[in-house]
PDB file of N, CA and C in Angstrom:
ATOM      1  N   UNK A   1       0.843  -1.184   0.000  1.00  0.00           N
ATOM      2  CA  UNK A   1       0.000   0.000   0.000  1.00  0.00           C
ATOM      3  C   UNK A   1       0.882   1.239   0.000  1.00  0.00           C
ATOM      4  N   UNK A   2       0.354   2.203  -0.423  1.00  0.00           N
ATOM      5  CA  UNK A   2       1.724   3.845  -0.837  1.00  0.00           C
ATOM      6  C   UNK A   2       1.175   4.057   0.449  1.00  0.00           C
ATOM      7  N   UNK A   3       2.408   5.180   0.439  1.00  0.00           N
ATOM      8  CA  UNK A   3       2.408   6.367   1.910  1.00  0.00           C
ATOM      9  C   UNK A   3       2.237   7.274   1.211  1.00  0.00           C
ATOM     10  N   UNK A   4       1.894   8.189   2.213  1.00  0.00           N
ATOM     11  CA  UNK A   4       1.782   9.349   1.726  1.00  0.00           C
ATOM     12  C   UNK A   4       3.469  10.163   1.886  1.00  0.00           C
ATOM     13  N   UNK A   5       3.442  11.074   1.070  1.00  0.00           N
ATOM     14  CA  UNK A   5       4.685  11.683   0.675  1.00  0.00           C
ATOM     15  C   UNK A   5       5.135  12.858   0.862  1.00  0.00           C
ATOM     16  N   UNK A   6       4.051  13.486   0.805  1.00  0.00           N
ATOM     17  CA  UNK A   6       3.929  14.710   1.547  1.00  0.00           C
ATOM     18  C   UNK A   6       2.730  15.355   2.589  1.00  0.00           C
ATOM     19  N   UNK A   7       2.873  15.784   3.545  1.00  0.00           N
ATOM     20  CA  UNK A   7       2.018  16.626   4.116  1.00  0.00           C
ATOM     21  C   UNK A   7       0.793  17.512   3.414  1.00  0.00           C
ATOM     22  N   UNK A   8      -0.305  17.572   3.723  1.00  0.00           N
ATOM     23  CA  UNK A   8      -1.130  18.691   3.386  1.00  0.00           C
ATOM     24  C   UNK A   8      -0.910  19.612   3.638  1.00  0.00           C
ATOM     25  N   UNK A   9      -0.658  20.718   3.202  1.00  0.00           N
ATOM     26  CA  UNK A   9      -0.521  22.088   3.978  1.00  0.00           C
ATOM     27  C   UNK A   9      -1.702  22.797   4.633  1.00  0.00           C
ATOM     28  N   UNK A  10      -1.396  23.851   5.515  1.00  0.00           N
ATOM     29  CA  UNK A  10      -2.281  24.353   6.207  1.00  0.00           C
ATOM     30  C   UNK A  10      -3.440  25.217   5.556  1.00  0.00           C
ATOM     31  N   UNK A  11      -3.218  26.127   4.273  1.00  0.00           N
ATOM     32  CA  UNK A  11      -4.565  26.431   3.576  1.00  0.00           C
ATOM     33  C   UNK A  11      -4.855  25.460   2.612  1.00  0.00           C
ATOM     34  N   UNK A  12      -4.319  24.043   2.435  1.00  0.00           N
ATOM     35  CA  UNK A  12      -5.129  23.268   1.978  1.00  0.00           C
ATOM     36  C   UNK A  12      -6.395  22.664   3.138  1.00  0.00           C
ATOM     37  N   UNK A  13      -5.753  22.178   4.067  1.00  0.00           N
ATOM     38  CA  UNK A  13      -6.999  21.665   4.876  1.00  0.00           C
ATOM     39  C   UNK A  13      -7.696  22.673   5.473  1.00  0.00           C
ATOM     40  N   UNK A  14      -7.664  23.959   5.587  1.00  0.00           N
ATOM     41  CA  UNK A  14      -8.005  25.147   6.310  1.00  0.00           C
ATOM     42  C   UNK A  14      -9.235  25.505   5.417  1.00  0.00           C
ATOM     43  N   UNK A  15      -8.557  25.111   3.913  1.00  0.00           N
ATOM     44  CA  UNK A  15      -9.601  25.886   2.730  1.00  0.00           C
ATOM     45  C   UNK A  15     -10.781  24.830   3.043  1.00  0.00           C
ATOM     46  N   UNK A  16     -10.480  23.427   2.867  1.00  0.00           N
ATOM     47  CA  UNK A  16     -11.374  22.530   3.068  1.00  0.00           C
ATOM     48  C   UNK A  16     -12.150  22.281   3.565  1.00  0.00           C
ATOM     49  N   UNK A  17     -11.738  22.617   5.091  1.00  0.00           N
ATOM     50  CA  UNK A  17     -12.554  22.312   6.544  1.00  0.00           C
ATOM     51  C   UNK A  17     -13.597  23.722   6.371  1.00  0.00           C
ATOM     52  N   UNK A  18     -12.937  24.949   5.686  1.00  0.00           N
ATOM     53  CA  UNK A  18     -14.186  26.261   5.884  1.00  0.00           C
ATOM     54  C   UNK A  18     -15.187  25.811   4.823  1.00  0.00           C
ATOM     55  N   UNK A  19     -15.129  25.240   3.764  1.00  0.00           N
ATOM     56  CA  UNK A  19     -16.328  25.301   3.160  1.00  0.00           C
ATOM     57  C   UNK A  19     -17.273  24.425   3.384  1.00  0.00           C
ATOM     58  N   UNK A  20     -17.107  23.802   4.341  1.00  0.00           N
ATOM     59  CA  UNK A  20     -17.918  23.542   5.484  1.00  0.00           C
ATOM     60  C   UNK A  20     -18.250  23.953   6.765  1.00  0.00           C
ATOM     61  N   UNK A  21     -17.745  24.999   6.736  1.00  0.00           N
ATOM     62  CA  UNK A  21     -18.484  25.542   8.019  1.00  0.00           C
ATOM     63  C   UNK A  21     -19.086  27.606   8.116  1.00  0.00           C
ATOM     64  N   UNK A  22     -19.235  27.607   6.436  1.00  0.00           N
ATOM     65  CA  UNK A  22     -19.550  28.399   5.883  1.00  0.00           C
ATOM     66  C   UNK A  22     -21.251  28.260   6.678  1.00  0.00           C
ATOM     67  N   UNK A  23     -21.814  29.501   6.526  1.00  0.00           N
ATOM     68  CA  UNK A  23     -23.345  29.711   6.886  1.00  0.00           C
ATOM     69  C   UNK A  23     -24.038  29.742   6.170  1.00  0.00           C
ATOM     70  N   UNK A  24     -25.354  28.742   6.023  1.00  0.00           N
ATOM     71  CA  UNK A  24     -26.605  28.398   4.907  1.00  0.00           C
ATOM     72  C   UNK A  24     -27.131  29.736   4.944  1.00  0.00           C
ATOM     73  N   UNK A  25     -27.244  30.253   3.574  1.00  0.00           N
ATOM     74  CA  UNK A  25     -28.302  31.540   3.542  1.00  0.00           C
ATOM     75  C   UNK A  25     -29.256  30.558   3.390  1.00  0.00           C
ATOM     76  N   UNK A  26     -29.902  30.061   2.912  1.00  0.00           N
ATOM     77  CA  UNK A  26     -31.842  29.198   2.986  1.00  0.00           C
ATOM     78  C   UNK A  26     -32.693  29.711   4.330  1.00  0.00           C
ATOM     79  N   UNK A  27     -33.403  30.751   3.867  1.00  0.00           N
ATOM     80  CA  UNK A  27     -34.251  30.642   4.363  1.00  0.00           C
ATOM     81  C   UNK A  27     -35.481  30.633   3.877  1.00  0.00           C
ATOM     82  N   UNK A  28     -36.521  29.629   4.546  1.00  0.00           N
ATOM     83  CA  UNK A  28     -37.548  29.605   4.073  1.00  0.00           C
ATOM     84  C   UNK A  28     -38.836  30.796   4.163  1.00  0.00           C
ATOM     85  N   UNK A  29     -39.567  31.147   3.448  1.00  0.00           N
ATOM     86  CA  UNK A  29     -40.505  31.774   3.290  1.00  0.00           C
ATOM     87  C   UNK A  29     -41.897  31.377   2.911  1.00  0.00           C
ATOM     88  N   UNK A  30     -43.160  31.910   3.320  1.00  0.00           N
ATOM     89  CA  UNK A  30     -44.458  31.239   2.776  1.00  0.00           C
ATOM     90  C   UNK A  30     -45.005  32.682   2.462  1.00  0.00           C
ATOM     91  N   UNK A  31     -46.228  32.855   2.120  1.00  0.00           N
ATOM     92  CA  UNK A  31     -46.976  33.928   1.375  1.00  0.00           C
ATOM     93  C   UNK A  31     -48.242  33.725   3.242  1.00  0.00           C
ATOM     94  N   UNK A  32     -48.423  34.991   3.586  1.00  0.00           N
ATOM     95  CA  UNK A  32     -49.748  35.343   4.522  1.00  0.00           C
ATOM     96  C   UNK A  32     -51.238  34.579   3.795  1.00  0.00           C
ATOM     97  N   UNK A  33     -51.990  34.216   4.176  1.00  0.00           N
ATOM     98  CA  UNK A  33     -53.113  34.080   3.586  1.00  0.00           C
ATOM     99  C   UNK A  33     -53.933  35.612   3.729  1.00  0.00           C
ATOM    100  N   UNK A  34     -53.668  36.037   4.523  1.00  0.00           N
ATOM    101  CA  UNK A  34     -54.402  37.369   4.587  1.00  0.00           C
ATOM    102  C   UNK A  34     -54.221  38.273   3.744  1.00  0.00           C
ATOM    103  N   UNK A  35     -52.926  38.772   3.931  1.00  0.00           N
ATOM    104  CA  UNK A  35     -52.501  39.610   2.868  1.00  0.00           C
ATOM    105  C   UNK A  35     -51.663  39.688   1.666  1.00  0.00           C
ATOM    106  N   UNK A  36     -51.161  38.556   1.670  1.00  0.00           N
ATOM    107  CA  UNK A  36     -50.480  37.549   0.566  1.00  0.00           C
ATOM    108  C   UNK A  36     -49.118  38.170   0.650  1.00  0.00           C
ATOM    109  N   UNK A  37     -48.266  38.618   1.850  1.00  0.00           N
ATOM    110  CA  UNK A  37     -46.746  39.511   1.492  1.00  0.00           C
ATOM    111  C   UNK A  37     -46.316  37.775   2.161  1.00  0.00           C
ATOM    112  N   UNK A  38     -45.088  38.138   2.122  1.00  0.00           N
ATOM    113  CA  UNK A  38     -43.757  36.986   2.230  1.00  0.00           C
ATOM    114  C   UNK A  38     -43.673  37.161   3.706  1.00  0.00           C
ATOM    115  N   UNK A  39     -44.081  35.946   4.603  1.00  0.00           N
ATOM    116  CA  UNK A  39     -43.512  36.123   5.925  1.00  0.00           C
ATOM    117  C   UNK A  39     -42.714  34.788   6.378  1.00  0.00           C
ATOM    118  N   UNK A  40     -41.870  34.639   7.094  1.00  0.00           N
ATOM    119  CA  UNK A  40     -41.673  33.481   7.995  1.00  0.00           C
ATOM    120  C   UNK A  40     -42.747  32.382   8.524  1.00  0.00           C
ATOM    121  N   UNK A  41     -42.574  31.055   8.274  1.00  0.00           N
ATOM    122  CA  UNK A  41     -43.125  30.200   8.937  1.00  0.00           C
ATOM    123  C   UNK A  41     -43.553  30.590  10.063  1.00  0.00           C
ATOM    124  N   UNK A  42     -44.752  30.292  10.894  1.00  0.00           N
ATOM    125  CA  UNK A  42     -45.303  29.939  12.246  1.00  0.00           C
ATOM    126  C   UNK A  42     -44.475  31.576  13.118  1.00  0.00           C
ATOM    127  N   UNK A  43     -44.858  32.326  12.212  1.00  0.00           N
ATOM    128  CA  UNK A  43     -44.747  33.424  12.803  1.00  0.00           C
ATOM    129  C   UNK A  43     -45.932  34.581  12.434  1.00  0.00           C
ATOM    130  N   UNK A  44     -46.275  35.609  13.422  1.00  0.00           N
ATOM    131  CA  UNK A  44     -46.804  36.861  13.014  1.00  0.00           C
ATOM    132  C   UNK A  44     -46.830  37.547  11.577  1.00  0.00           C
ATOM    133  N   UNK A  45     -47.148  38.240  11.186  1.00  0.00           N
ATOM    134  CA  UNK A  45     -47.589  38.746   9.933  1.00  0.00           C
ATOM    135  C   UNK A  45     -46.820  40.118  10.341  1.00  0.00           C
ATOM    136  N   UNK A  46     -45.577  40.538   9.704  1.00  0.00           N
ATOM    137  CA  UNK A  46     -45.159  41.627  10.154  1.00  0.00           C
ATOM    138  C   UNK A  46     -46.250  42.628   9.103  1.00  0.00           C
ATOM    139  N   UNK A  47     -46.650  42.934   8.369  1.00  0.00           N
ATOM    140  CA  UNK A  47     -47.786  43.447   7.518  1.00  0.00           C
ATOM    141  C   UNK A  47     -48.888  43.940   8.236  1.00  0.00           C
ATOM    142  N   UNK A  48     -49.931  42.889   7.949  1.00  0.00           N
ATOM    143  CA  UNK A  48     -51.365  42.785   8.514  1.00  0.00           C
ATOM    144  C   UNK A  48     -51.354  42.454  10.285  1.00  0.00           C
ATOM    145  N   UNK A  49     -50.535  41.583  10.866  1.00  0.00           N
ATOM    146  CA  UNK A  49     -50.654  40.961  12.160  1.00  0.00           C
ATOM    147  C   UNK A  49     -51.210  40.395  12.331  1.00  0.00           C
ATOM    148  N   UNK A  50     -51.514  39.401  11.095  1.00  0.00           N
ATOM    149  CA  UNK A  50     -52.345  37.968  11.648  1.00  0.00           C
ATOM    150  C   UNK A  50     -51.196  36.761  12.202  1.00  0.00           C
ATOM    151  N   UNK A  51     -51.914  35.658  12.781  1.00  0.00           N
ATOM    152  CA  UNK A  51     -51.259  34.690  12.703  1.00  0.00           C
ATOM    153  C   UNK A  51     -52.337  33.413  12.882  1.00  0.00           C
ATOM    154  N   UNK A  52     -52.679  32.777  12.013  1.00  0.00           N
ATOM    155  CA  UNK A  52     -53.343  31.246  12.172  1.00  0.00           C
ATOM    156  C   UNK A  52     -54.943  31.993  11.582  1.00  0.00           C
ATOM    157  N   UNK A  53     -54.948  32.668  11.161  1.00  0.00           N
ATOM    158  CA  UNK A  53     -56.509  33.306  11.208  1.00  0.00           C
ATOM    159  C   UNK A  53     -57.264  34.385  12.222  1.00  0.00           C
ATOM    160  N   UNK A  54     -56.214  34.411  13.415  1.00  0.00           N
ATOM    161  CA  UNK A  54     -56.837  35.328  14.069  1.00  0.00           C
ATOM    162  C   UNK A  54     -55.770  36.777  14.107  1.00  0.00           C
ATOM    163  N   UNK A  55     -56.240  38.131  14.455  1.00  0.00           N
ATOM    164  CA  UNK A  55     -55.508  39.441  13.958  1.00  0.00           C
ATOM    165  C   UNK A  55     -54.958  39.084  15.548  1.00  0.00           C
ATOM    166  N   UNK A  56     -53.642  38.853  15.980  1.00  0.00           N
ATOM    167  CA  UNK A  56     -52.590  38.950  16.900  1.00  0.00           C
ATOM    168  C   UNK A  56     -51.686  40.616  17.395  1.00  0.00           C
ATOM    169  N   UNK A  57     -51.741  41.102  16.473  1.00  0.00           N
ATOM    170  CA  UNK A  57     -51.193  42.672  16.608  1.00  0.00           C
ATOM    171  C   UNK A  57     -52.577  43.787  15.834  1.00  0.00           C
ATOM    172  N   UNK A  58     -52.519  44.141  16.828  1.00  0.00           N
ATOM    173  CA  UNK A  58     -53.101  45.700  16.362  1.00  0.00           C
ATOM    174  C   UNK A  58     -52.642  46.713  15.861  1.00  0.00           C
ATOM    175  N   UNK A  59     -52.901  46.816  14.607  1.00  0.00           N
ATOM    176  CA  UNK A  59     -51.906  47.745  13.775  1.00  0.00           C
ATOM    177  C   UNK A  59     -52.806  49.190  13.944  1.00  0.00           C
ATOM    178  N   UNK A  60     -52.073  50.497  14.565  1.00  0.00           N
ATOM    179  CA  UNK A  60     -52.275  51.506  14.633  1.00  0.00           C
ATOM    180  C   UNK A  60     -52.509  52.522  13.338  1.00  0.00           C
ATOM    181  N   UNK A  61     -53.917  52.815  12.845  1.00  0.00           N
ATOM    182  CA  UNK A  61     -53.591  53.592  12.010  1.00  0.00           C
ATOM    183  C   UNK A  61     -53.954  54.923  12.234  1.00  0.00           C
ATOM    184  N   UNK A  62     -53.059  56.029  11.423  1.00  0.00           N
ATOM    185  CA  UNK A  62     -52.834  57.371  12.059  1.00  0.00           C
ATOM    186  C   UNK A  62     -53.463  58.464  10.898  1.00  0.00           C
TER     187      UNK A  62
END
């Protein structure tokens, strides 16, 4: 069986090991049923302030 012959160098395994431990941009998004803008899963309606069907925030209008 071969040996190895030379060493890896340090921005070889350095480069390696970071592009794995780089940060997922994915984030997911769904559409409101209320008002149809782009919000986060199982969250508030930064928009309208619904959440599940019922209005959760009271939006102040001026």
């Amino acid at each position: 069986m071969a040996n190895v012959t030379r060493k890896p160098s340090r921005s070889k395994s350095r480069s390696r090991r970071a592009a794995n431990q780089r940060v997922k941009q994915h984030i997911n998004v769904v559409e409101c049923p209320q008002c149809h803008q782009k919000k986060m899963p199982h969250r508030v309606c930064g928009n309208c302030g619904y959440y599940a069907g019922r209005d959760v925030l009271k939006k102040e209008n001026d």
